[in-house]
Protein backbone atom coordinates (compact mmCIF):
# COMPACT_ATOMS: atom_id res chain seq x y z
CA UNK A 1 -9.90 7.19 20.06
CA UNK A 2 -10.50 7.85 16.44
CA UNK A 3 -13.19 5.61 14.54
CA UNK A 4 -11.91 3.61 11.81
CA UNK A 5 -12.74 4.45 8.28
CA UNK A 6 -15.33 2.10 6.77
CA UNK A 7 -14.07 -0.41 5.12
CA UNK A 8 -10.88 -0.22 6.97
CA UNK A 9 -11.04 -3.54 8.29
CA UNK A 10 -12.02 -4.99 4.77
CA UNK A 11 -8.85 -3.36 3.40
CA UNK A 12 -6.77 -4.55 5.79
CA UNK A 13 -7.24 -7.65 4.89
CA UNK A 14 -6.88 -7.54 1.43
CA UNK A 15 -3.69 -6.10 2.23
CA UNK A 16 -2.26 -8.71 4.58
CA UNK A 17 -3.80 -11.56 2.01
CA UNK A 18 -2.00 -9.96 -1.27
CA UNK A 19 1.35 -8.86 0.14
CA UNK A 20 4.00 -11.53 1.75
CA UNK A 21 3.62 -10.09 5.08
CA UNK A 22 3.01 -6.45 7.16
CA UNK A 23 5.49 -4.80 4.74
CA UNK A 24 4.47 -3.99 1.81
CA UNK A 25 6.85 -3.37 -1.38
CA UNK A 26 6.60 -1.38 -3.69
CA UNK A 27 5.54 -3.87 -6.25
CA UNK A 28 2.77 -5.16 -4.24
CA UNK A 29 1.25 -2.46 -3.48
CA UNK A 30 1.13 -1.13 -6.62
CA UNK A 31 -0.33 -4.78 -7.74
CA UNK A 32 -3.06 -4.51 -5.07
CA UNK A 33 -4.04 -0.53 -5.34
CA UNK A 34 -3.89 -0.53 -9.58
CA UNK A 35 -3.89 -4.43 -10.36
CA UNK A 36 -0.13 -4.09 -12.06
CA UNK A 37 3.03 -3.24 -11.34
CA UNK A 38 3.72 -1.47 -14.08
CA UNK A 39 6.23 1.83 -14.04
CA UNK A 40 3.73 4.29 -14.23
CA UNK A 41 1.79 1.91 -11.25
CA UNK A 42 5.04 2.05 -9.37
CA UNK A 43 5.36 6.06 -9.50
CA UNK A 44 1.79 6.45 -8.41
CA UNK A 45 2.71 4.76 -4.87
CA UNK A 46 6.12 6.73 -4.86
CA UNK A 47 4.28 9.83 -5.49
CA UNK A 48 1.66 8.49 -3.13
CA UNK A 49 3.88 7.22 -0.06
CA UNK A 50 6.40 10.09 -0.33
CA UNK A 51 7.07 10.03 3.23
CA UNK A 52 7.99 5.66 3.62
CA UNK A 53 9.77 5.71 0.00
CA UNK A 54 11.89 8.29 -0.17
CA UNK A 55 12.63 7.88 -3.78
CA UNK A 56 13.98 4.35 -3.30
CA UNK A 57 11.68 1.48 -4.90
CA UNK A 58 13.30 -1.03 -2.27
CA UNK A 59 11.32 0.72 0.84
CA UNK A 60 8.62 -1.09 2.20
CA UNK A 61 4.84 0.42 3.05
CA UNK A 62 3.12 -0.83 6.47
CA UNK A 63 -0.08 -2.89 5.69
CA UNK A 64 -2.02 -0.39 7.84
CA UNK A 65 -0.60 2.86 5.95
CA UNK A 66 -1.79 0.89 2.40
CA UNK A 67 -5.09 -0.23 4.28
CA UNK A 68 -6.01 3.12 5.14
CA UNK A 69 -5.29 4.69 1.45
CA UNK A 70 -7.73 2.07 -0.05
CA UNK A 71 -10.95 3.02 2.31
């Protein structure tokens, strides 16, 4: 089993205490990784979570995916 980043935990939480549930939108989690939700914020996670938003700014991010990109 692989060990969890440090932090991971701590991030995790942040995660599932910022965003209205395991799903993250877009929005949020451009709000929690950049602190706004700007356009350019938004792109960043587009560019970022290429594979769970396939260009569409309605897709939703697992907590745990986010988690792990902030540790």
């Amino acid at each position: 089993m692989a060990r969890e980043k440090e932090g991971y935990r701590d991030a995790l939480e942040r995660v599932r205490s910022q965003a209205a549930g395991e799903m993250v939108t877009v929005d949020e989690a451009a709000k929690i990784t950049l602190g706004a939700a700007d356009r350019k914020e938004k792109d960043w996670v587009l560019r970022k979570f290429t594979g769970w938003t396939p260009g569409n700014h309605d897709k939703k991010i697992p907590a745990t995916v986010l988690a792990r990109q902030l540790c």
